[in-house]
Protein backbone atom coordinates (compact mmCIF):
# COMPACT_ATOMS: atom_id res chain seq x y z
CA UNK A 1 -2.42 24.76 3.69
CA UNK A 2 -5.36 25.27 6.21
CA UNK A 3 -6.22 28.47 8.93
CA UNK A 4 -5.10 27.29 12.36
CA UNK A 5 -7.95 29.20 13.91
CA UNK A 6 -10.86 27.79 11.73
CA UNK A 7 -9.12 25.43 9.10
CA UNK A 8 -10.72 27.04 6.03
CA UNK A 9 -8.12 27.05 2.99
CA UNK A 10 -5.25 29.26 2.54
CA UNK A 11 -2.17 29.63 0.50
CA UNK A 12 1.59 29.93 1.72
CA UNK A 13 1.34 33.92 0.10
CA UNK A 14 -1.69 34.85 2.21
CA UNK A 15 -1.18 37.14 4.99
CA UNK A 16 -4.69 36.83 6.86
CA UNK A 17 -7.41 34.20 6.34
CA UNK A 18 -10.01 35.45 4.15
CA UNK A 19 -12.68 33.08 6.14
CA UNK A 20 -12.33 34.01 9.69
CA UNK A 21 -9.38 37.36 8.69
CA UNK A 22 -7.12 35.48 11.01
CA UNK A 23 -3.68 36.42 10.90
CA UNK A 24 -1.29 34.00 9.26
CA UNK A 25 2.06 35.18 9.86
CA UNK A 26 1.88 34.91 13.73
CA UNK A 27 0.37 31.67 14.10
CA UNK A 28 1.94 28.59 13.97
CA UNK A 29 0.47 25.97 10.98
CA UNK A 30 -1.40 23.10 12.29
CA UNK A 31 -0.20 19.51 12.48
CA UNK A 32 -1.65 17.37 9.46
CA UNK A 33 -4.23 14.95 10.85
CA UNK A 34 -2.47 11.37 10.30
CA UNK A 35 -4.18 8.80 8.07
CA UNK A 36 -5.35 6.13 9.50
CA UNK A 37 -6.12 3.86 7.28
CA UNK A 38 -2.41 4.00 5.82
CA UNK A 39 -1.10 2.51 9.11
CA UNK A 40 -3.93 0.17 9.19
CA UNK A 41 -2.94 -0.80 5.78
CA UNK A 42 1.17 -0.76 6.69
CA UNK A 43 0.33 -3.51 9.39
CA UNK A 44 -1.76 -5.99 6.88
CA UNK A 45 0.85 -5.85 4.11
CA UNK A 46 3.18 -8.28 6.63
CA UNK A 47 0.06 -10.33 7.45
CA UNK A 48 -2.47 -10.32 3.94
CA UNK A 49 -0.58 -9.02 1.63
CA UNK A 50 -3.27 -8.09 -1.02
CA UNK A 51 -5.88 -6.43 1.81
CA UNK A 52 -2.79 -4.27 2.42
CA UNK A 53 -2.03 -3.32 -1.13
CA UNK A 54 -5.74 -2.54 -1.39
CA UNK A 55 -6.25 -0.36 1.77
CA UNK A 56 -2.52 1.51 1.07
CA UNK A 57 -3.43 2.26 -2.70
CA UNK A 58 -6.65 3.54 -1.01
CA UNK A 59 -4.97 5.46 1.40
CA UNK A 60 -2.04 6.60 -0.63
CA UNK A 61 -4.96 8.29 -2.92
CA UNK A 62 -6.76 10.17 -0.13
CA UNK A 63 -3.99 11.53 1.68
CA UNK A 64 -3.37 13.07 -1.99
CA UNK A 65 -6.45 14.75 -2.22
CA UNK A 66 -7.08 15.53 1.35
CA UNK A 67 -3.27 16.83 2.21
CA UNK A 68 -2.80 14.18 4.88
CA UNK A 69 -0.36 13.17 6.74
CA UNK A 70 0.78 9.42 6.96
CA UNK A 71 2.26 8.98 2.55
CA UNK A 72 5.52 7.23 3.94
CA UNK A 73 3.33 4.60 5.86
CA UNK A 74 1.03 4.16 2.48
CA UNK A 75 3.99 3.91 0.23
CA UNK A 76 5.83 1.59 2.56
CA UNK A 77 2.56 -0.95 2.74
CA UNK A 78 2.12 -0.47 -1.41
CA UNK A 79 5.94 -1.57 -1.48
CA UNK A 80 5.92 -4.55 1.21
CA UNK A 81 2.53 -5.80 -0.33
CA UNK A 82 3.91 -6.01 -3.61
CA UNK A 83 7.66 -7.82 -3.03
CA UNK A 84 5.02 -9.85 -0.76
CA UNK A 85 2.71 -10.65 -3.59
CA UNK A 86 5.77 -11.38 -6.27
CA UNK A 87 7.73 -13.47 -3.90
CA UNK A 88 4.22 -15.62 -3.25
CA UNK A 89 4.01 -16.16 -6.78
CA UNK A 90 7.35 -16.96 -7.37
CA UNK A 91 7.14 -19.22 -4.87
CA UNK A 92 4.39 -20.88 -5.98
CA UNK A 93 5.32 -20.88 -9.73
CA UNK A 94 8.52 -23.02 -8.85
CA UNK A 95 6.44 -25.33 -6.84
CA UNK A 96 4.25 -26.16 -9.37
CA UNK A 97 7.01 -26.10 -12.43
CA UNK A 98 8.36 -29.01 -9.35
CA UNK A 99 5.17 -30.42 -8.73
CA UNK A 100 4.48 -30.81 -13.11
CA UNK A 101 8.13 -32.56 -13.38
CA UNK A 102 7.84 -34.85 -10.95
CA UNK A 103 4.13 -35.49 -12.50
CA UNK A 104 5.91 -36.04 -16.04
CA UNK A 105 8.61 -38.37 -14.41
CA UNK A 106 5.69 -40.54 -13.04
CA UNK A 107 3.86 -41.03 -16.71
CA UNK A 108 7.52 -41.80 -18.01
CA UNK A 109 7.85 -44.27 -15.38
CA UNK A 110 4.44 -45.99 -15.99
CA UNK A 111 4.49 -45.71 -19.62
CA UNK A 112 8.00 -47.56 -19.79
CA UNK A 113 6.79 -50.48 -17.27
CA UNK A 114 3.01 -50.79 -19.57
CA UNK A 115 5.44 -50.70 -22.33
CA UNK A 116 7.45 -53.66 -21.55
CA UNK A 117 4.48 -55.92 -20.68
């Protein structure tokens, strides 16, 4: 939790700042400054899915440390990125098991024609 008058450090059971002696009880707390980099990385996790697993990982870290605001937009562009990512290689798993049969079907094919001759 931060001072709203000078931003120094304080905990929930503090009654005045013990930077600037402000008093806690009778202001409100400030807003948490948004991460930007989470939404950034939110947005890329539809378009390049691993530069938006990177920058959300990234961005999921430092709004731990810092006490940011923004965790539901890193944790949605971790989540997006990876179904992204699996369904890619899925994807492209079956297309080369597909690509490899019809490859084996073609040496059949030649090998039964060479065979005859």
């Amino acid at each position: 939790m931060k001072c709203s008058v000078c931003g120094g450090k304080v905990y929930e059971t503090d009654n005045f700042c013990e930077k600037c002696g402000a008093d806690l009880k009778v202001q409100p707390p400030l807003a948490k400054k948004n991460d930007d980099l989470a939404i950034v990385g939110f947005v890329l996790a539809f378009i390049f899915p691993l530069v938006g697993l990177i920058l959300s990982c990234i961005s999921f870290n430092k709004i731990k440390k810092e006490d940011l605001a923004g965790k539901e937009f890193a944790l949605a562009g971790i989540i997006i990125s990876a179904a992204q990512l699996g369904i890619g290689l899925i994807s492209s798993l079956i297309g080369l098991i597909g690509f490899f049969e019809y490859f084996i079907e073609i040496i059949i094919t030649l090998v039964s024609i060479f065979s005859q001759v």
